[in-house]
N, C-alpha and C. Protein backbone atom coordinates (compact mmCIF):
# COMPACT_ATOMS: atom_id res chain seq x y z
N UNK A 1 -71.68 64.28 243.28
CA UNK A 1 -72.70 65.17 242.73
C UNK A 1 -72.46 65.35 241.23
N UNK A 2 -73.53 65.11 240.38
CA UNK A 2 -73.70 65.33 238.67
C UNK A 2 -73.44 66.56 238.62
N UNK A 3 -72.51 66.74 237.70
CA UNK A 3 -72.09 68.22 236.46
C UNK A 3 -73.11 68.04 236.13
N UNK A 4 -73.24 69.78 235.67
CA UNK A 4 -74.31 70.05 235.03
C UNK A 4 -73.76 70.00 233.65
N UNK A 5 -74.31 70.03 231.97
CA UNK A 5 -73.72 69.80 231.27
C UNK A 5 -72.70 70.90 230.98
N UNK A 6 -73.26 72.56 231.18
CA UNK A 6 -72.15 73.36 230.72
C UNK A 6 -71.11 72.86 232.12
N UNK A 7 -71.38 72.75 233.15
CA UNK A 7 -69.74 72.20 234.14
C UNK A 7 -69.20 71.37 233.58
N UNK A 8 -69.90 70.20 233.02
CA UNK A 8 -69.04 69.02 232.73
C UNK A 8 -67.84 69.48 231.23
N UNK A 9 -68.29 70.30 230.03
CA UNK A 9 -67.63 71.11 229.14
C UNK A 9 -66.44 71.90 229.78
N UNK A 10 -66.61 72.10 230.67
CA UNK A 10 -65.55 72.84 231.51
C UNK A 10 -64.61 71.51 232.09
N UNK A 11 -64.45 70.63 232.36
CA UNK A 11 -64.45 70.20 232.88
C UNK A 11 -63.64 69.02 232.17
N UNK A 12 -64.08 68.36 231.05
CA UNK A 12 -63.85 67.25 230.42
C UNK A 12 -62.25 67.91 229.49
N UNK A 13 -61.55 67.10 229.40
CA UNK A 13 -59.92 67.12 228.93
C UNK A 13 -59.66 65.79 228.56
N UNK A 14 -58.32 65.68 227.11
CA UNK A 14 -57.56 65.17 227.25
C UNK A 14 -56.67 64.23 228.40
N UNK A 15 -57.10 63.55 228.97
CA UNK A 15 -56.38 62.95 230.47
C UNK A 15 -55.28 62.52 230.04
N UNK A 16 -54.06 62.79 230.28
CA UNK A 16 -52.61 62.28 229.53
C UNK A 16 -52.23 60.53 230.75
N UNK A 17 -52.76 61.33 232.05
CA UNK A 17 -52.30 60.24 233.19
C UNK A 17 -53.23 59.88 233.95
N UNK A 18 -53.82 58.78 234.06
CA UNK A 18 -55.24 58.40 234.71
C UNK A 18 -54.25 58.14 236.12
N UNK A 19 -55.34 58.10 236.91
CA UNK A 19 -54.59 57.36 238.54
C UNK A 19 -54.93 56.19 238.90
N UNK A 20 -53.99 55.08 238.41
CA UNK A 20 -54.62 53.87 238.27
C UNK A 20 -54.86 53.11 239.71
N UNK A 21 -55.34 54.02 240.82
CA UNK A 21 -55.76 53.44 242.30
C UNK A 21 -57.19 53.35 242.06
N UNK A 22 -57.58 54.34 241.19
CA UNK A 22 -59.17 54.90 241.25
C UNK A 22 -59.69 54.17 240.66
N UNK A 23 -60.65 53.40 240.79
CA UNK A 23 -61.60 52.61 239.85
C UNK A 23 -63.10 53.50 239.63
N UNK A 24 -63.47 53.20 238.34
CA UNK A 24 -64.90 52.98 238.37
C UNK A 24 -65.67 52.52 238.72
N UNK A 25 -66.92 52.98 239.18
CA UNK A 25 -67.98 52.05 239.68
C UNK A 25 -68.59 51.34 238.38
N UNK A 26 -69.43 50.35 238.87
CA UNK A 26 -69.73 49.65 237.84
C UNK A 26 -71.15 50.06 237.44
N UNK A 27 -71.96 51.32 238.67
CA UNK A 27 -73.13 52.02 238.21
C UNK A 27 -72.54 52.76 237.15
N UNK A 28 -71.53 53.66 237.44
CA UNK A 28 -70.87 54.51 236.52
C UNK A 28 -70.20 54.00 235.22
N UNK A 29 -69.58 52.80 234.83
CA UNK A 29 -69.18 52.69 233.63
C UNK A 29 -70.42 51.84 233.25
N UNK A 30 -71.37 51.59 233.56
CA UNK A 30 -72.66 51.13 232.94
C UNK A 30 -73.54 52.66 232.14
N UNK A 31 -73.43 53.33 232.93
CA UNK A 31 -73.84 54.66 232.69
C UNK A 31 -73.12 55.49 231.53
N UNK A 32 -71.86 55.33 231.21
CA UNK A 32 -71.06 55.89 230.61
C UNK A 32 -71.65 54.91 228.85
N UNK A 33 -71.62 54.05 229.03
CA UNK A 33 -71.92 52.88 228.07
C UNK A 33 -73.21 52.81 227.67
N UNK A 34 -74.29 53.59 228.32
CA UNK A 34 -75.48 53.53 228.06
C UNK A 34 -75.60 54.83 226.94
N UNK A 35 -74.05 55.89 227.27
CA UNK A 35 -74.68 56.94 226.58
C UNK A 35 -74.28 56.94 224.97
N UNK A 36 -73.00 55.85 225.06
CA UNK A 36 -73.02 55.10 223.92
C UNK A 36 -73.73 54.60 223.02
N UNK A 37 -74.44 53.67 223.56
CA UNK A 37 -75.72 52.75 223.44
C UNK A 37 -76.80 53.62 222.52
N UNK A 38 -76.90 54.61 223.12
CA UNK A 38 -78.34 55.25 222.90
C UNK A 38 -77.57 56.54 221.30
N UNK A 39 -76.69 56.73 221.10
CA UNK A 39 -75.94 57.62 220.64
C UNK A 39 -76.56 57.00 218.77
N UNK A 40 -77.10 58.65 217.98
CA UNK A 40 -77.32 58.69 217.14
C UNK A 40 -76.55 57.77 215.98
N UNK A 41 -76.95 56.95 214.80
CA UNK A 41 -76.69 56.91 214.07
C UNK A 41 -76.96 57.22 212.80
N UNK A 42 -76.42 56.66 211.19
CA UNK A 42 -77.32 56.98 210.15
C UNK A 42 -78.23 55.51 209.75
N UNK A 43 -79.18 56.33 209.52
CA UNK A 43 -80.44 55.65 209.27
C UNK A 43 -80.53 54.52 210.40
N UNK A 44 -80.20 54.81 211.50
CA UNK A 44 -80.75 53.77 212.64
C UNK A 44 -80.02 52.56 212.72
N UNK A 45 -78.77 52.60 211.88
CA UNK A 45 -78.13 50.81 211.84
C UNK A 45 -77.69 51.02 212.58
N UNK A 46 -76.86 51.50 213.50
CA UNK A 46 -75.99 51.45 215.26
C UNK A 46 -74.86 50.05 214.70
N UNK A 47 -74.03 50.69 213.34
CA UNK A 47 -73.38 50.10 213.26
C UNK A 47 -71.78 50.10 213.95
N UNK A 48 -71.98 49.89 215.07
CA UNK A 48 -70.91 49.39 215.98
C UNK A 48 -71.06 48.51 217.16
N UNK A 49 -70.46 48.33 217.62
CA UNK A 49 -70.00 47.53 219.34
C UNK A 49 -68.50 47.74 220.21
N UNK A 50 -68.90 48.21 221.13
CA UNK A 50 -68.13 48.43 222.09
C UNK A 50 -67.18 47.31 222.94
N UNK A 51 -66.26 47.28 223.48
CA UNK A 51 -65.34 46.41 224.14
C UNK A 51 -65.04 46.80 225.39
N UNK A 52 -65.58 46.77 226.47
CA UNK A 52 -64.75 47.77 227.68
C UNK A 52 -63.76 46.43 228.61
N UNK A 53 -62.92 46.73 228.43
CA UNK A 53 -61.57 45.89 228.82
C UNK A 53 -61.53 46.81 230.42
N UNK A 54 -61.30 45.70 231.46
CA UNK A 54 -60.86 46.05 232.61
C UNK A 54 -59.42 45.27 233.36
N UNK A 55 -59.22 44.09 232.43
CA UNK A 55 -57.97 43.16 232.57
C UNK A 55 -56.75 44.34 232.05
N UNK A 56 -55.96 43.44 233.32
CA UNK A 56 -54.32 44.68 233.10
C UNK A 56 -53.73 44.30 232.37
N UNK A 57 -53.75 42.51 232.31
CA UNK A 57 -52.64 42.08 231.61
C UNK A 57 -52.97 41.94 229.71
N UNK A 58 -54.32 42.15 229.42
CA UNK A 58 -54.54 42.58 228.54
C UNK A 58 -54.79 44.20 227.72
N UNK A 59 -54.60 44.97 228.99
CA UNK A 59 -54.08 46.62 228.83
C UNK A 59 -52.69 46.59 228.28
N UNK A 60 -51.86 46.00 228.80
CA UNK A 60 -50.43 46.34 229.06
C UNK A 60 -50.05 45.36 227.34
N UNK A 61 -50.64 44.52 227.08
CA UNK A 61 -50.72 43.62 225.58
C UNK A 61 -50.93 45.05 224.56
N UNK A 62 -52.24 45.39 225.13
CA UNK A 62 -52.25 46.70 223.68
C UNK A 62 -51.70 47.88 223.87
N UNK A 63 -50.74 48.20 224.37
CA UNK A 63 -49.82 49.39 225.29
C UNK A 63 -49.33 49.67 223.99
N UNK A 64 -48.37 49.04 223.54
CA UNK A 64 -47.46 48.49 222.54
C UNK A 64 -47.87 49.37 221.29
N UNK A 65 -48.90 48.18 221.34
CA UNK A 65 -49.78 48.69 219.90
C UNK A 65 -50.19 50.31 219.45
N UNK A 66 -50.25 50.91 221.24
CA UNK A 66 -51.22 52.18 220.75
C UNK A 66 -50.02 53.02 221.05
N UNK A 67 -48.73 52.95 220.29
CA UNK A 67 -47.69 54.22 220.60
C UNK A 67 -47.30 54.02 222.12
N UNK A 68 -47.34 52.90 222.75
CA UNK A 68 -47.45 53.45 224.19
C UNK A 68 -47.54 54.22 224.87
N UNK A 69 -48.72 54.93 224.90
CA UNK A 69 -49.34 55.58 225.78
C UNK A 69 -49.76 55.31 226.99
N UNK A 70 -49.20 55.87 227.63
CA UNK A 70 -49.60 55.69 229.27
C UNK A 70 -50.99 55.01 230.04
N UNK A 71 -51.88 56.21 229.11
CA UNK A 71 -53.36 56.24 229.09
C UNK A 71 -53.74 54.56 229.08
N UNK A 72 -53.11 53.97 228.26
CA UNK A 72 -53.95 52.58 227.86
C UNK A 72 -54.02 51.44 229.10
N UNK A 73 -53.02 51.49 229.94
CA UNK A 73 -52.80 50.84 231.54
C UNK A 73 -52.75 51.60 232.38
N UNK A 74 -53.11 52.83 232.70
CA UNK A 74 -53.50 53.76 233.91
C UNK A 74 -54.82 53.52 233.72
N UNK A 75 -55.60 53.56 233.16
CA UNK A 75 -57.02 54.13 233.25
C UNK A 75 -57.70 53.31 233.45
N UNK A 76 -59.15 53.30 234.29
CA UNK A 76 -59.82 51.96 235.08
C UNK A 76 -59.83 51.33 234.03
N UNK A 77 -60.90 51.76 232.79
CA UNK A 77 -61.53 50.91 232.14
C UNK A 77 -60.83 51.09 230.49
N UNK A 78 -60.56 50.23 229.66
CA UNK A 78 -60.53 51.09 228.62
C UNK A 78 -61.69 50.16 227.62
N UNK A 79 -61.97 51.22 226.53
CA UNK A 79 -63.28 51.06 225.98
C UNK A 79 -62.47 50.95 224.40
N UNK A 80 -62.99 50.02 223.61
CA UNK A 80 -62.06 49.66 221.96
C UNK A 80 -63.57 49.97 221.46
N UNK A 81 -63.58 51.05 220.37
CA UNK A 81 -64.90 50.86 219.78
C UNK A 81 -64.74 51.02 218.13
N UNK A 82 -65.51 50.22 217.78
CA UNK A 82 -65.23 49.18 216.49
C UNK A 82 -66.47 49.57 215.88
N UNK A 83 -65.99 49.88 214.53
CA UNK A 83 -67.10 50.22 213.58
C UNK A 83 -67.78 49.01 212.57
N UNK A 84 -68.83 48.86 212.26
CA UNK A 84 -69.43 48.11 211.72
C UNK A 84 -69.40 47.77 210.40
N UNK A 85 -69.08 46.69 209.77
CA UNK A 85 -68.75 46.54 208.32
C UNK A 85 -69.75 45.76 207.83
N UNK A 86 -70.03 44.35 208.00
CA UNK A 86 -71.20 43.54 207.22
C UNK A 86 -72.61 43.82 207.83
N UNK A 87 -72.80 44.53 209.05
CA UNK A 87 -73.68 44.78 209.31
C UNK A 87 -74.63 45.87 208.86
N UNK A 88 -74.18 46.53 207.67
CA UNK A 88 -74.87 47.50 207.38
C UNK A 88 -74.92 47.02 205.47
N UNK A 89 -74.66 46.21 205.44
CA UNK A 89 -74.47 45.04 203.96
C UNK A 89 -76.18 45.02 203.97
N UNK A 90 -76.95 45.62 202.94
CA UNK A 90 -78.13 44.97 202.81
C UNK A 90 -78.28 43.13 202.81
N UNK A 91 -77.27 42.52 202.15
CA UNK A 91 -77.74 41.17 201.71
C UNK A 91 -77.23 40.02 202.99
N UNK A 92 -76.72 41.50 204.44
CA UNK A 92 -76.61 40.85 205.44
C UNK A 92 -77.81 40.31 206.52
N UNK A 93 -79.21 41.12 206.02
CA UNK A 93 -80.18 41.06 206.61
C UNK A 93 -80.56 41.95 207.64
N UNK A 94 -79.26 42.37 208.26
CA UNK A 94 -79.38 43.12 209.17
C UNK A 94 -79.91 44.83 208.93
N UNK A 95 -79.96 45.00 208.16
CA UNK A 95 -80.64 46.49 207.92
C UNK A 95 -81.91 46.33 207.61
N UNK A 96 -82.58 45.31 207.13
CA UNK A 96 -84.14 44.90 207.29
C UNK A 96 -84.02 45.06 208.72
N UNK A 97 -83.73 44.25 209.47
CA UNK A 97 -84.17 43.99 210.87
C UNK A 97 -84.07 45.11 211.67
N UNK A 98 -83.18 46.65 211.10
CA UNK A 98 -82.92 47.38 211.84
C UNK A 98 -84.48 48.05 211.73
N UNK A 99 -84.74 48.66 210.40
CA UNK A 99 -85.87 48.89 209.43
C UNK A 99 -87.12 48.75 210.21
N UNK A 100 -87.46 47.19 210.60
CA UNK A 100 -88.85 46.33 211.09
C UNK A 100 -88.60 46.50 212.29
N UNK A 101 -88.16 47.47 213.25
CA UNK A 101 -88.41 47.95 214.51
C UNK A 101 -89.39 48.62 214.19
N UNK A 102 -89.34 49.41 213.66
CA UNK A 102 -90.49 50.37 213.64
C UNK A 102 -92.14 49.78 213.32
N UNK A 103 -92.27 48.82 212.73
CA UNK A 103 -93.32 47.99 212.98
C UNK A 103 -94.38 48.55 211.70
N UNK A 104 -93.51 48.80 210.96
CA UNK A 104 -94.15 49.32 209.44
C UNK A 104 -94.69 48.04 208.18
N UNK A 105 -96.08 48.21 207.54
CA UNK A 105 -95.88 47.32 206.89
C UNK A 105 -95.00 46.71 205.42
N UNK A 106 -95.34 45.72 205.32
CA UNK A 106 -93.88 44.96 204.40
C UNK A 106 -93.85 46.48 203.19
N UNK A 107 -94.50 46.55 202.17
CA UNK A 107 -94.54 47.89 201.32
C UNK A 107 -93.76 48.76 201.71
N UNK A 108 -93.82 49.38 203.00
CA UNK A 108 -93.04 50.70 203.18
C UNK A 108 -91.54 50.07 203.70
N UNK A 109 -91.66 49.03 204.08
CA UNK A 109 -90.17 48.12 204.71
C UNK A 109 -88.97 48.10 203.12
N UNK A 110 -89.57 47.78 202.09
CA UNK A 110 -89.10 47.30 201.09
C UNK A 110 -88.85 48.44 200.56
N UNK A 111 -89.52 49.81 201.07
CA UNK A 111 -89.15 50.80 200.12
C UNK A 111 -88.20 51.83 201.36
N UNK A 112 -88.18 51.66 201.68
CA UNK A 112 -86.72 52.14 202.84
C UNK A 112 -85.93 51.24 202.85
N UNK A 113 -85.78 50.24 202.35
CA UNK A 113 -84.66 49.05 201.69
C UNK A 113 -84.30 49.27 200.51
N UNK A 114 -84.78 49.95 199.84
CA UNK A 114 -84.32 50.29 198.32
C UNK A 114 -84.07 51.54 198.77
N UNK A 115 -84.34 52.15 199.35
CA UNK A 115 -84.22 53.84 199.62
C UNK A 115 -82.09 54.15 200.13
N UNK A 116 -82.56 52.81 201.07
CA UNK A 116 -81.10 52.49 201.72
C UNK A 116 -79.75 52.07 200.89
N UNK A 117 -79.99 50.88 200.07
CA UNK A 117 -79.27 50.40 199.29
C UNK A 117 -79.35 51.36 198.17
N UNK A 118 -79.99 52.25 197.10
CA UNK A 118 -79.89 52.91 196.19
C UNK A 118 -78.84 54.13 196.53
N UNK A 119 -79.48 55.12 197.66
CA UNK A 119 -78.98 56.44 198.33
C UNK A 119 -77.55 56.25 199.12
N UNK A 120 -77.04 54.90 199.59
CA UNK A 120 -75.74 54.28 199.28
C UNK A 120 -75.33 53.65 198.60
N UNK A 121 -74.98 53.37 197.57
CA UNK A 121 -74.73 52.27 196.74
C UNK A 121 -73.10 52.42 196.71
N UNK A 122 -72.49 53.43 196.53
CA UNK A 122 -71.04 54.01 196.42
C UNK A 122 -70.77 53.67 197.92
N UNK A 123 -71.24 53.85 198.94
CA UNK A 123 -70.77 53.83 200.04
C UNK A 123 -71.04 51.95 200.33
N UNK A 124 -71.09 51.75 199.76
CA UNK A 124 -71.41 49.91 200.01
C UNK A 124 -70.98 48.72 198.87
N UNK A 125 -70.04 50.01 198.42
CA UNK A 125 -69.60 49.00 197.33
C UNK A 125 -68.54 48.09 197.78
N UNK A 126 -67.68 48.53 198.94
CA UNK A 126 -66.34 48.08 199.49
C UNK A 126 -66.77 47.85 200.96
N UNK A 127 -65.55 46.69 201.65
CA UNK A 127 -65.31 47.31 202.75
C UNK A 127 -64.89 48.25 203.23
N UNK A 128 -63.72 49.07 202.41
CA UNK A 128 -62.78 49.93 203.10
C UNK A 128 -63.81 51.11 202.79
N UNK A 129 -65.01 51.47 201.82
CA UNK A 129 -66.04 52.68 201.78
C UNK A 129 -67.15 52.89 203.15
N UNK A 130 -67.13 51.30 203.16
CA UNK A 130 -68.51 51.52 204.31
C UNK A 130 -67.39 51.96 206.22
N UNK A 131 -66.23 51.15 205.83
CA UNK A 131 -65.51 51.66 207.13
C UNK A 131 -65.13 53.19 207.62
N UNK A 132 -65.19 53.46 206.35
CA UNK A 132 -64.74 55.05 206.10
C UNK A 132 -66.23 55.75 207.02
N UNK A 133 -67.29 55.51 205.92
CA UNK A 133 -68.14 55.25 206.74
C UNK A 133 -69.03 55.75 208.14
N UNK A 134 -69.21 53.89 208.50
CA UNK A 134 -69.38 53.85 209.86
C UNK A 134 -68.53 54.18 210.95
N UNK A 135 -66.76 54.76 210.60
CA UNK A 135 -66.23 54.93 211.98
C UNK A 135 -66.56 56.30 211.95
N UNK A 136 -66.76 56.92 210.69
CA UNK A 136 -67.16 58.15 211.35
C UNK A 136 -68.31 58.61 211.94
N UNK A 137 -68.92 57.56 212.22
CA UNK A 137 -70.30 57.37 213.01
C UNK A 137 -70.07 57.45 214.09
N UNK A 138 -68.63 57.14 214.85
CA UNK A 138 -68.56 56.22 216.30
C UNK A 138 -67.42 57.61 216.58
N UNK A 139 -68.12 58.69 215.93
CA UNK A 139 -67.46 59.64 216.82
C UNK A 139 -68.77 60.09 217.42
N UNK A 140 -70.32 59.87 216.89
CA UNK A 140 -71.13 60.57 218.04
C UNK A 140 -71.51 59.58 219.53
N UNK A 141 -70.82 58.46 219.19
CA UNK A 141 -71.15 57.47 220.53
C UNK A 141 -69.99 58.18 221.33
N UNK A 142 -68.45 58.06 220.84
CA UNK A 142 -67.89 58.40 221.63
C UNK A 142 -67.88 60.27 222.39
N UNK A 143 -68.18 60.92 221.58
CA UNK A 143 -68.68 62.08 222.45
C UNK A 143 -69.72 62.15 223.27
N UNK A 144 -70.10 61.22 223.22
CA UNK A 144 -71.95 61.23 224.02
C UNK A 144 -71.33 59.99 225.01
N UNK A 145 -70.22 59.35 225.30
CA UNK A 145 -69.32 58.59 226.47
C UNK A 145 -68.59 59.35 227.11
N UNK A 146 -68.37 60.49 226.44
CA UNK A 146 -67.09 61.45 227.23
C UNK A 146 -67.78 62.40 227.74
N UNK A 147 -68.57 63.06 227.83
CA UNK A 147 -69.51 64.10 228.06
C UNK A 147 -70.30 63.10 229.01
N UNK A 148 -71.01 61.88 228.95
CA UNK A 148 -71.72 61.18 230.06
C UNK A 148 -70.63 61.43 231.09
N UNK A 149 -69.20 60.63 230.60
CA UNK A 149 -68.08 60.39 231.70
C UNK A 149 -68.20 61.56 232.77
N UNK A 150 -67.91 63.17 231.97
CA UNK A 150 -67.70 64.28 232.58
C UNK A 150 -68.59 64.85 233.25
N UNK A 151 -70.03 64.28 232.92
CA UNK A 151 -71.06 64.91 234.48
C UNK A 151 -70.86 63.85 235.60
N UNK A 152 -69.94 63.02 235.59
CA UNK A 152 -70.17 62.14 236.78
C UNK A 152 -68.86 62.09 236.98
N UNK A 153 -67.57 63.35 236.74
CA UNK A 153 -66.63 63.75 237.02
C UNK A 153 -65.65 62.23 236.93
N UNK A 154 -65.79 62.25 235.42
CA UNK A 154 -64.65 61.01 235.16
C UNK A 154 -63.93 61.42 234.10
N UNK A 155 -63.05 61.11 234.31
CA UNK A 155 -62.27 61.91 232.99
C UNK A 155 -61.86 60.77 231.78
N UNK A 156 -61.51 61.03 230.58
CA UNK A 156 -61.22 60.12 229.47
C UNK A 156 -60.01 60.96 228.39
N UNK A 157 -59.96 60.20 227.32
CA UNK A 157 -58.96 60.81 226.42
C UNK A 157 -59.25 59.80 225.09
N UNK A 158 -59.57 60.55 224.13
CA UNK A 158 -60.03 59.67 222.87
C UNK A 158 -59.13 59.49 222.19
N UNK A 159 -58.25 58.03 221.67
CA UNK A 159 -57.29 58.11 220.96
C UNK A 159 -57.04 57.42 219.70
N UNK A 160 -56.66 57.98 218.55
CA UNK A 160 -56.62 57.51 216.96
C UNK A 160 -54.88 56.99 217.21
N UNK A 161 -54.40 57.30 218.02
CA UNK A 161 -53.28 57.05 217.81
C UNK A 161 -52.49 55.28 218.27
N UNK A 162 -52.91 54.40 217.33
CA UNK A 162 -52.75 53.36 217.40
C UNK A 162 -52.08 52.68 215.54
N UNK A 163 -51.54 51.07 216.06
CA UNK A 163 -51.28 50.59 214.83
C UNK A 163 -53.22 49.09 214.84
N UNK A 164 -53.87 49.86 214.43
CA UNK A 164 -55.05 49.70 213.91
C UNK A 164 -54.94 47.67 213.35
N UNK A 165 -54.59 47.43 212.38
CA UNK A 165 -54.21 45.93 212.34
C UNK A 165 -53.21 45.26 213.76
N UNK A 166 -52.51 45.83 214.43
CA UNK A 166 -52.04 44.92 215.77
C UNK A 166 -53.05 44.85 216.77
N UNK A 167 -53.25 45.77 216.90
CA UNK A 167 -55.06 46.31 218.01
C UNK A 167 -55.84 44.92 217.65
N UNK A 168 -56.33 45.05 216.52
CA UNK A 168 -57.56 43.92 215.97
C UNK A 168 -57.00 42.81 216.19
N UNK A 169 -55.27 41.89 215.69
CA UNK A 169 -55.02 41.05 215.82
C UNK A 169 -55.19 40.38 217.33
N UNK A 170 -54.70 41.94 218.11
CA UNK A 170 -54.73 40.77 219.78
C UNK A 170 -55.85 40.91 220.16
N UNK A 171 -57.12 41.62 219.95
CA UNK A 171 -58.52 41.65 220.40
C UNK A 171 -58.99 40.69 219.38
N UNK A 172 -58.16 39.56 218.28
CA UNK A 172 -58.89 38.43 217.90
C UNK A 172 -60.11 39.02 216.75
N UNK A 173 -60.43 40.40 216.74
CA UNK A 173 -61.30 41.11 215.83
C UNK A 173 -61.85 40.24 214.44
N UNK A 174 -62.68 39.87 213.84
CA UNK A 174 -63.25 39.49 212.51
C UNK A 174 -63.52 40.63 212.02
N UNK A 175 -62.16 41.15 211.00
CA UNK A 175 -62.55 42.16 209.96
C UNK A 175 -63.15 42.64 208.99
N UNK A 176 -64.02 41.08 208.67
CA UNK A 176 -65.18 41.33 207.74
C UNK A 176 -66.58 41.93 208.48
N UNK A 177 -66.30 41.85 209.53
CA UNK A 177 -67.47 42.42 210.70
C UNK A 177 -67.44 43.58 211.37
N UNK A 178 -66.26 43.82 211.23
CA UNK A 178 -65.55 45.20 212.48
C UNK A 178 -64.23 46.03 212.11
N UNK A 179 -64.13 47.08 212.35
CA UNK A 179 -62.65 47.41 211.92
C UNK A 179 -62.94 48.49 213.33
N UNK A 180 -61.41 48.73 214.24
CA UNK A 180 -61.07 49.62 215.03
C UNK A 180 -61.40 50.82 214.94
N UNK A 181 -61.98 51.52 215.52
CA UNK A 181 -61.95 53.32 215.06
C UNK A 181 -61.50 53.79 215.92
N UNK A 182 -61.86 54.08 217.20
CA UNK A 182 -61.29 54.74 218.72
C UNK A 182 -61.18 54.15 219.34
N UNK A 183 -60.08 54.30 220.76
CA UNK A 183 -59.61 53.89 221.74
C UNK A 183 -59.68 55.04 223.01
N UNK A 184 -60.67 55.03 223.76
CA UNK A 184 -61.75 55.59 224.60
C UNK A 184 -60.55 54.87 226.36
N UNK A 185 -59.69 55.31 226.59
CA UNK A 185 -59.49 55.12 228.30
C UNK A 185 -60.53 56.50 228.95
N UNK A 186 -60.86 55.52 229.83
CA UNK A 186 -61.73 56.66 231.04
C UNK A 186 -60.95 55.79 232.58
N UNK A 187 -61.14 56.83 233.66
CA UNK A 187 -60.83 56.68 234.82
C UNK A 187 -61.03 57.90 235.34
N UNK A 188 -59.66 58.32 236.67
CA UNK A 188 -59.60 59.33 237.20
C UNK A 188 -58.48 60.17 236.83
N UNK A 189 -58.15 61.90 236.83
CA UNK A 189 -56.95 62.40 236.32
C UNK A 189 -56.17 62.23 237.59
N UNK A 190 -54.65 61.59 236.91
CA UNK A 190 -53.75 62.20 238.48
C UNK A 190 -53.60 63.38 238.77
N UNK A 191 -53.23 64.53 237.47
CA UNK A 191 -52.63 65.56 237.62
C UNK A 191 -54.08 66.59 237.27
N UNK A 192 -53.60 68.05 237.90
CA UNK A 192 -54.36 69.03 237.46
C UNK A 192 -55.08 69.01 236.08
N UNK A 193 -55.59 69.59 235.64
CA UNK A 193 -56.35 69.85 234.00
C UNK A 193 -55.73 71.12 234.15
N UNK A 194 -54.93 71.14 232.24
CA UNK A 194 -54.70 72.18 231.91
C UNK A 194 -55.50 72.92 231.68
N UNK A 195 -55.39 74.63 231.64
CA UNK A 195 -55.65 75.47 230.69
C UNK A 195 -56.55 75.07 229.74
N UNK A 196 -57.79 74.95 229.53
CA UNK A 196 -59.06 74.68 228.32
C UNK A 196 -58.71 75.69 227.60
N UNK A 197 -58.38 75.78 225.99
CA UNK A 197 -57.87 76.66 224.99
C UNK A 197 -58.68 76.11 224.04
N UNK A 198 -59.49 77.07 223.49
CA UNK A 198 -60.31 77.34 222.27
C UNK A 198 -60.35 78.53 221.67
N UNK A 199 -60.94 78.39 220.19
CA UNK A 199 -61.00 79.39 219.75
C UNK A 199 -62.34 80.23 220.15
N UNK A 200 -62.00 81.73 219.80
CA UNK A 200 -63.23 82.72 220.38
C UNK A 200 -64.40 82.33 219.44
N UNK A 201 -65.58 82.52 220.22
CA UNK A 201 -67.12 81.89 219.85
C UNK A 201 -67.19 82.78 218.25
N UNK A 202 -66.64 84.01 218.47
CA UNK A 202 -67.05 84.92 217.19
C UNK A 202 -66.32 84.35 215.63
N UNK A 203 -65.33 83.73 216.25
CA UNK A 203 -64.30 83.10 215.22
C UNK A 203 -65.11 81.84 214.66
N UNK A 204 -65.72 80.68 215.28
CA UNK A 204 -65.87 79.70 215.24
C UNK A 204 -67.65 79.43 214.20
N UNK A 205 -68.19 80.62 215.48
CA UNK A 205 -69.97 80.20 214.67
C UNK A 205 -70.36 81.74 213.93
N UNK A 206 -70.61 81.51 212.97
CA UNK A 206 -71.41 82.43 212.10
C UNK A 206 -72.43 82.09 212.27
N UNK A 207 -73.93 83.31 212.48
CA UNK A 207 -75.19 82.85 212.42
C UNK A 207 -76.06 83.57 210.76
N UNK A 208 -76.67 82.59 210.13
CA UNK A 208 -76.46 83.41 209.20
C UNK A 208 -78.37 83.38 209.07
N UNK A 209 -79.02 84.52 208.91
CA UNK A 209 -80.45 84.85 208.69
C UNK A 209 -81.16 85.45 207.55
């Protein structure tokens, strides 16, 4: 039975120890991946792609890499999600093509192409600017994967804690195309969920009128 979204908030944790008996279904990590998929970007480039690894013996390869963490070979599936570098390159083509979805004519195409390239220009001067970037893009895919995960009572754990160039080397990565941002295990928890600790609502949101 689907969480509702405030259950699933209750609900969703840090998973330190997946139970690596439990698998995913493959309705369910299709589902989890869709909420990815569909997950906001800027100006519509959906500059990333996802990896969902279900091989052990290539879990247990990037173990190493990510601090060894448990998480990375307990958990059914794990998900590598990689932020977008030449793909958001005007002179890659690909931001026209993102652009001409919308089915606008050439005039207004060319001027949301200059709109794009002008209103970034600093952010597209480098690779290491636009990575900066787009991974911080591929934190609204991955919250909108962990929150899918948690109405369909799957648990995950989002992790920065990796050596970022070994990751890419054994996933074979083209760094002029992609650079690592998160490392997304989902499965099942073995152990209880701690204690959910936040700060009080009054502390956090000011409403201001």
């Amino acid at each position: 039975m689907e969480k509702t979204f405030e259950e699933s908030l209750g609900f969703r944790h840090a998973c330190k120890v997946f139970d690596d008996n439990k698998k995913i279904s493959d309705e369910n990590i299709k589902y989890i991946m869709e909420a990815g998929r569909r997950s906001p970007s800027s100006f519509g480039m959906e500059a990333w792609k996802f990896l969902v690894i279900s091989n052990e013996e290539l879990k247990a390869k990037l173990r190493p890499a990510c601090w060894d963490q448990v998480q990375i070979t307990s958990c059914s599936y794990l998900i590598i999600i990689l932020a977008g570098i030449e793909s958001v390159k005007p002179e890659s083509g690909i931001p026209e093509k993102r652009f001409a979805r919308r089915d606008m004519p050439q005039e207004r195409l060319d001027f949301y192409l200059k709109l794009y390239a002008d209103h970034l220009s600093e952010t597209l001067s480098s690779d290491a600017n636009i990575y900066a970037w787009t991974s911080k893009q591929t934190a609204f895919a991955t919250s909108n994967m962990m929150s899918a995960a948690a109405v369909r009572g799957i648990d995950s754990c989002p992790i920065e804690g990796f050596n970022k160039n070994q990751v890419e080397d054994i996933l074979n990565i083209d760094k002029s195309k992609y650079g690592l941002s998160i490392i997304l295990p989902v499965g099942y928890r073995l152990n209880e969920q701690s204690a959910q600790l936040r700060l009080p609502f009054a502390e956090v949101i000011e409403f201001i009128s």
